[in-house]
Structure formats: C-alpha cells, structure tokens
N, C-alpha and C. Protein backbone atom coordinates (compact mmCIF):
# COMPACT_ATOMS: atom_id res chain seq x y z
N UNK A 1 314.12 298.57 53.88
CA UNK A 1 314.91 298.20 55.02
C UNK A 1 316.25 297.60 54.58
N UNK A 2 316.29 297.16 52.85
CA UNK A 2 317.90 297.00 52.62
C UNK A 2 318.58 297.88 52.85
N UNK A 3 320.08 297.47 53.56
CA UNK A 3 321.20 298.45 53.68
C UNK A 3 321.03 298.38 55.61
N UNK A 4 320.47 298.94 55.27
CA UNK A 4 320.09 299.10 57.38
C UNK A 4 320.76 298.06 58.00
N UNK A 5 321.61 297.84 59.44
CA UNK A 5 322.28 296.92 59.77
C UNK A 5 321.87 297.21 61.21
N UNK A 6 321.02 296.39 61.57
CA UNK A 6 319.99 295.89 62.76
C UNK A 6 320.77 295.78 63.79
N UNK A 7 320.40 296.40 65.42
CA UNK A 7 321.55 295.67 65.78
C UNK A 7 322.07 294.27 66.77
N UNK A 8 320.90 293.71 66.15
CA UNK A 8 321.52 292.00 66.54
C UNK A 8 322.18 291.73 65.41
N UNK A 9 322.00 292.41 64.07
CA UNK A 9 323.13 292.07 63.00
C UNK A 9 324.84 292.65 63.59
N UNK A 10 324.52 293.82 64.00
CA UNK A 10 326.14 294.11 64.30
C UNK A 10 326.38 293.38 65.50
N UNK A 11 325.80 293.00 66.35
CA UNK A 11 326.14 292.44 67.41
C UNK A 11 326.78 290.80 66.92
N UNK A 12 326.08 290.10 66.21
CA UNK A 12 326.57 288.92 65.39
C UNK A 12 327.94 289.19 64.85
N UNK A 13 327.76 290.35 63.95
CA UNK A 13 329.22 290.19 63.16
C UNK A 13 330.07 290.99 64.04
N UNK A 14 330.23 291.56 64.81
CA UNK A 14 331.61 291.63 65.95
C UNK A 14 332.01 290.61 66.76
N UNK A 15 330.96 289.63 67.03
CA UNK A 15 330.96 288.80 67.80
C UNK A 15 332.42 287.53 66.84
N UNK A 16 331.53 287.51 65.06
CA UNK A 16 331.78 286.37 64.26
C UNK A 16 333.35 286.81 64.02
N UNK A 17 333.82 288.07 64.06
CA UNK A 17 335.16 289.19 63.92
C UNK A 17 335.81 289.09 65.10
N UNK A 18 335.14 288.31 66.34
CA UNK A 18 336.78 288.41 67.42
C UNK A 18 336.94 286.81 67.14
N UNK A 19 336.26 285.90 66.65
CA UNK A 19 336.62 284.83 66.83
C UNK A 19 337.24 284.40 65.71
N UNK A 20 337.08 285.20 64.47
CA UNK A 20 338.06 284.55 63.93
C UNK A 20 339.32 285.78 64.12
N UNK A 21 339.19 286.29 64.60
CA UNK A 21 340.69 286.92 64.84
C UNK A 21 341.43 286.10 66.27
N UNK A 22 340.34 285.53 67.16
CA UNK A 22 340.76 284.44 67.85
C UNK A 22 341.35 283.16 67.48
N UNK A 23 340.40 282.95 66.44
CA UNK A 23 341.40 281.75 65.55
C UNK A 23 342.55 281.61 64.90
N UNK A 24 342.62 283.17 64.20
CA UNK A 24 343.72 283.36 63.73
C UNK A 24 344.69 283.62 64.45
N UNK A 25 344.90 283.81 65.69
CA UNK A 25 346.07 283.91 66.95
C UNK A 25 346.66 283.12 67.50
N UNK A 26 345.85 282.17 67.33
CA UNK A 26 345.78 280.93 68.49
C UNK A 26 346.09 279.60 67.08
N UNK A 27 345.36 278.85 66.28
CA UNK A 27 345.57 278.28 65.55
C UNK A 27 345.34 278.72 64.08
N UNK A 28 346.13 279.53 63.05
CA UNK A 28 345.63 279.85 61.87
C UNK A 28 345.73 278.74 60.82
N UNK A 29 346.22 277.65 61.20
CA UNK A 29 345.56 276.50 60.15
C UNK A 29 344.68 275.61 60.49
N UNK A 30 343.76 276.44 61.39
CA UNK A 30 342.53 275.57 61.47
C UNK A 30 341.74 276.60 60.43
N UNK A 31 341.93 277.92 60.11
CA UNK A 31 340.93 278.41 59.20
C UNK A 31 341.41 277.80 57.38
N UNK A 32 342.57 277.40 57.50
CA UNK A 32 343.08 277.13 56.25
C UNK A 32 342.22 275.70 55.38
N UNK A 33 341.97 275.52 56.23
CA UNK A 33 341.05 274.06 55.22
C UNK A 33 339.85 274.77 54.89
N UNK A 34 338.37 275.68 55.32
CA UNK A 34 337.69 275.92 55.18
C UNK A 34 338.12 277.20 53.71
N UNK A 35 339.23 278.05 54.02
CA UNK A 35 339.14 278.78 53.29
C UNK A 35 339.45 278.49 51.90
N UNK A 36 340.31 277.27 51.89
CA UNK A 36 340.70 276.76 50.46
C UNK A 36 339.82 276.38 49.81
N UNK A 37 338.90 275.45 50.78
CA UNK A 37 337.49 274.99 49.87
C UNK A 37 336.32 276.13 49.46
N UNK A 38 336.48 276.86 50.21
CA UNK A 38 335.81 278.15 49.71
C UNK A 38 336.27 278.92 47.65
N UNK A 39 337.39 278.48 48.45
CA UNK A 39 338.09 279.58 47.50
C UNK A 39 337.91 278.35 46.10
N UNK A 40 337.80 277.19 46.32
CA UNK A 40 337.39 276.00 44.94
C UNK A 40 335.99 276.43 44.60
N UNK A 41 335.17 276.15 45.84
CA UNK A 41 333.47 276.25 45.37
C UNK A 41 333.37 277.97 44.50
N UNK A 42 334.38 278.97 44.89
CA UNK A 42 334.79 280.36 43.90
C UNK A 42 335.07 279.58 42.56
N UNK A 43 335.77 279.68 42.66
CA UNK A 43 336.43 279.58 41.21
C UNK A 43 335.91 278.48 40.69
N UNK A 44 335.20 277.14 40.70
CA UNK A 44 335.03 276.93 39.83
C UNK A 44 332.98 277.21 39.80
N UNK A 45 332.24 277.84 40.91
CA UNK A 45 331.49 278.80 40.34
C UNK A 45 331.57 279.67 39.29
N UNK A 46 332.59 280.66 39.00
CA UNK A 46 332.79 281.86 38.07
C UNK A 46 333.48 281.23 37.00
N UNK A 47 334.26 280.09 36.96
CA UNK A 47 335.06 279.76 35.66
C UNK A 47 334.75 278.14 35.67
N UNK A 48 333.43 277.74 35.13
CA UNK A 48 332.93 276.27 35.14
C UNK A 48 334.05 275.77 34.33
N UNK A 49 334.22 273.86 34.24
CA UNK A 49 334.64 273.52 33.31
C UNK A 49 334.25 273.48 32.04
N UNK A 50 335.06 273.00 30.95
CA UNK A 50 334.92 273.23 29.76
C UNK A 50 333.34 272.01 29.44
N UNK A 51 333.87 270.92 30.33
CA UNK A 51 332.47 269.76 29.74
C UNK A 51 331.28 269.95 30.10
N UNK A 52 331.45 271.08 31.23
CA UNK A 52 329.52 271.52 31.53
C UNK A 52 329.03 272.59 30.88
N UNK A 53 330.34 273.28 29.98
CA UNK A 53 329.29 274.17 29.13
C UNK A 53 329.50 273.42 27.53
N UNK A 54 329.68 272.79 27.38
CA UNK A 54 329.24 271.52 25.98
C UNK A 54 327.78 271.14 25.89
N UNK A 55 327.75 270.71 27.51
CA UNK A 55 326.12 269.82 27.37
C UNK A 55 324.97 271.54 27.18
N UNK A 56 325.25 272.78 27.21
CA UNK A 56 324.19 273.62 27.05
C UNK A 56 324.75 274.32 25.51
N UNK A 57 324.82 273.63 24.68
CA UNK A 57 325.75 274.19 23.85
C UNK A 57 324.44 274.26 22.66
N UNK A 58 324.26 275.42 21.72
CA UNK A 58 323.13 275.37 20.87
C UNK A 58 323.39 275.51 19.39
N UNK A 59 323.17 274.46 19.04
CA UNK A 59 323.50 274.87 17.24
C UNK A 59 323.01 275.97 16.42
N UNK A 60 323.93 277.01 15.97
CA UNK A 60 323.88 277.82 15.17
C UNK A 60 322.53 277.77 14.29
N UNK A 61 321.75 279.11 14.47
CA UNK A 61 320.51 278.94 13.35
C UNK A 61 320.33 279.71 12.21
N UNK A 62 319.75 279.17 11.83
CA UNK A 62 320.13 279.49 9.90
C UNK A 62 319.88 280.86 9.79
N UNK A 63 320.60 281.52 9.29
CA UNK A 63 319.64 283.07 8.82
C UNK A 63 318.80 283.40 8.55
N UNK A 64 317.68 284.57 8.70
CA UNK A 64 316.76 284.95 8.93
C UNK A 64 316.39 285.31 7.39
N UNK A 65 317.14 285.41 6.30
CA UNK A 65 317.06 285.68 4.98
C UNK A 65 316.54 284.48 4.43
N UNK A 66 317.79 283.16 4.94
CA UNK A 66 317.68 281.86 4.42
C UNK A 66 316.19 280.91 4.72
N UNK A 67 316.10 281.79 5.49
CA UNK A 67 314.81 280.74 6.48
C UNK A 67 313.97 281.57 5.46
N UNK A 68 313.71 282.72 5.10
CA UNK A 68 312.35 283.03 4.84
C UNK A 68 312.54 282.57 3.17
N UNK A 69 313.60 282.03 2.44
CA UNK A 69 313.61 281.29 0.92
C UNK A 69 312.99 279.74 1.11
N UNK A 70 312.96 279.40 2.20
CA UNK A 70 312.80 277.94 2.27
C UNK A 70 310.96 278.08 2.76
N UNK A 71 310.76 279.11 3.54
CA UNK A 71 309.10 278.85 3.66
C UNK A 71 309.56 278.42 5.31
N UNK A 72 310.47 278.08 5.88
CA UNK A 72 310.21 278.03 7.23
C UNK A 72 309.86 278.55 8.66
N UNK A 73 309.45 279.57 7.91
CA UNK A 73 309.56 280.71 8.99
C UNK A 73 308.09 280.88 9.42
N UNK A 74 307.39 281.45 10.47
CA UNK A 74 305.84 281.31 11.33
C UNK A 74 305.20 281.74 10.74
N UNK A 75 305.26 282.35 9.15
CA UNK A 75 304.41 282.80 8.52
C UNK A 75 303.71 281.35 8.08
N UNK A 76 304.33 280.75 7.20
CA UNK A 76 303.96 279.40 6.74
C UNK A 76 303.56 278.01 7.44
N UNK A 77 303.76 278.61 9.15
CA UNK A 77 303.36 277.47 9.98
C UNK A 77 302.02 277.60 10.98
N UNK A 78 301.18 278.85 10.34
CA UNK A 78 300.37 279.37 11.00
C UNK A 78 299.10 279.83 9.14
N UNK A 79 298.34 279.20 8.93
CA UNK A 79 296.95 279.57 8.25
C UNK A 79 296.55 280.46 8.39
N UNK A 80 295.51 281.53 7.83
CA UNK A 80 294.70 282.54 7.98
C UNK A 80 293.64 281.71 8.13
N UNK A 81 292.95 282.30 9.06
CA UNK A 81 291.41 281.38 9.50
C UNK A 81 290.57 282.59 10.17
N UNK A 82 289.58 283.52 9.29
CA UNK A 82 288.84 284.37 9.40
C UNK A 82 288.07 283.62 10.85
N UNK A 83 287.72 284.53 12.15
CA UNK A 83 287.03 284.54 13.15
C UNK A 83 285.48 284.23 12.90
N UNK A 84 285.46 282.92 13.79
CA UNK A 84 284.05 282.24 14.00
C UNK A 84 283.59 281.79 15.11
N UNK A 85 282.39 281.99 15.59
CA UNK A 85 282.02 281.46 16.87
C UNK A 85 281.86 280.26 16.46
N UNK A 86 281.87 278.90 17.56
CA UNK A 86 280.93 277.70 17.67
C UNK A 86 280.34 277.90 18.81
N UNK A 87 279.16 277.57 18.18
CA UNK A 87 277.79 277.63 19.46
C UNK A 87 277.91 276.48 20.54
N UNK A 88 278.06 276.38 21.03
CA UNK A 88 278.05 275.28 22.23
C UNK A 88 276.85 274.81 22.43
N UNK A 89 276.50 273.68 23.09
CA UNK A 89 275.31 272.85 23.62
C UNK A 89 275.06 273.39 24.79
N UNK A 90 275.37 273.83 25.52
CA UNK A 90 275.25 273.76 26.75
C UNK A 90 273.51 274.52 27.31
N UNK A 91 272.42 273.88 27.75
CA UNK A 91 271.16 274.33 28.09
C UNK A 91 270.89 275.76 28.13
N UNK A 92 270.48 276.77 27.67
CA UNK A 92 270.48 277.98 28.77
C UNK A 92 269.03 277.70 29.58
N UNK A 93 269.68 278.69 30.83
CA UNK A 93 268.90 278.42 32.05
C UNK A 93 268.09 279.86 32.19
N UNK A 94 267.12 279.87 32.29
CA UNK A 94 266.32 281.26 32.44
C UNK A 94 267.29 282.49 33.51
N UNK A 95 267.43 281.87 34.35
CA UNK A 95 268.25 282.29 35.32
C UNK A 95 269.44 283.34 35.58
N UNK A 96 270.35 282.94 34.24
CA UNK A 96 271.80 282.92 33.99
C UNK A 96 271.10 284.26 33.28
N UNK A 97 272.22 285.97 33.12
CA UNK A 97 272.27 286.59 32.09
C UNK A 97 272.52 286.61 31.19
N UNK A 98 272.03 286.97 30.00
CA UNK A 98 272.67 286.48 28.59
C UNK A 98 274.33 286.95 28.42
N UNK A 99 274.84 287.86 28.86
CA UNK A 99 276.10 288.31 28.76
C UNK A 99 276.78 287.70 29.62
N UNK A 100 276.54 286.85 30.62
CA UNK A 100 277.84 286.05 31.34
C UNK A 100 278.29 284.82 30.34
C-alpha cells in the first residue's frame, strides 16, 4: 500500500496547499520564522558540529599482522577444551521421556 495516496490523504494536502498559499498572500512573514528554523534543524541534521563527532571518535587499531606477533588476537583468548557432558543432579522421574 506504499506509494498509494488515499483520498483523505489528497484531500489533507490540497487543503494544507491553499493555506499556505493563503499565507503566503496575505502575510508571507508569518511563514518566515518557521521556515528558517526548519531550514537550522536541516542543516545542522546533515552537517553536525565538529564537537559531537569527537565524543564518537575511535582509536585506530593495530594491524591485523601486528596483532597476530603479539598473541592478541581470539586465537590466544579462547583454549581448546575437547566436548564433555556434566551430568546434572536433577531426580529422574519415571514419567518424563528419556530424550526430553
């Protein structure tokens, strides 16, 4: 149903299209305050300042060559540990199937 334009949707936006062409006839600097602040909450949406992209800022990580001379890498932070059950306590109940 995206794309499709309903028509209490067109009925809205012809409606929202004479009034501001009403506004704009009659007083066009009453639309001028709304549109400037628009046009701030734009721009500095798409072009943030410089001090809010500092605080997400990530230090450079070592090379993938360098890391594996030093031993830091998930090979060395992870053991081989051959697969073992532990048996649990828990009663069995005549009841219960052995495979649940």
């Amino acid at each position: 149903m995206r794309g499709k334009i309903t028509p209490l949707m067109a009925v809205l936006l012809v409606l929202a299209a004479i009034g501001i062409f009403a506004t704009l006839r009659e007083s066009p600097g009453l639309l001028l305050i709304p549109a400037v602040v628009f046009g701030i909450v734009f721009l500095l949406y798409k072009y943030p300042p410089d001090r809010l992209r500092k605080r997400n800022y990530r230090a450079p990580r070592q090379p993938a060559r360098d890391r594996r001379k030093t031993g830091s890498g998930p090979s060395s932070r992870r053991k081989a540990v051959p697969f073992r059950v532990i048996e649990g306590g828990r009663d069995d109940d005549g009841d219960r199937p052995k495979y649940h």
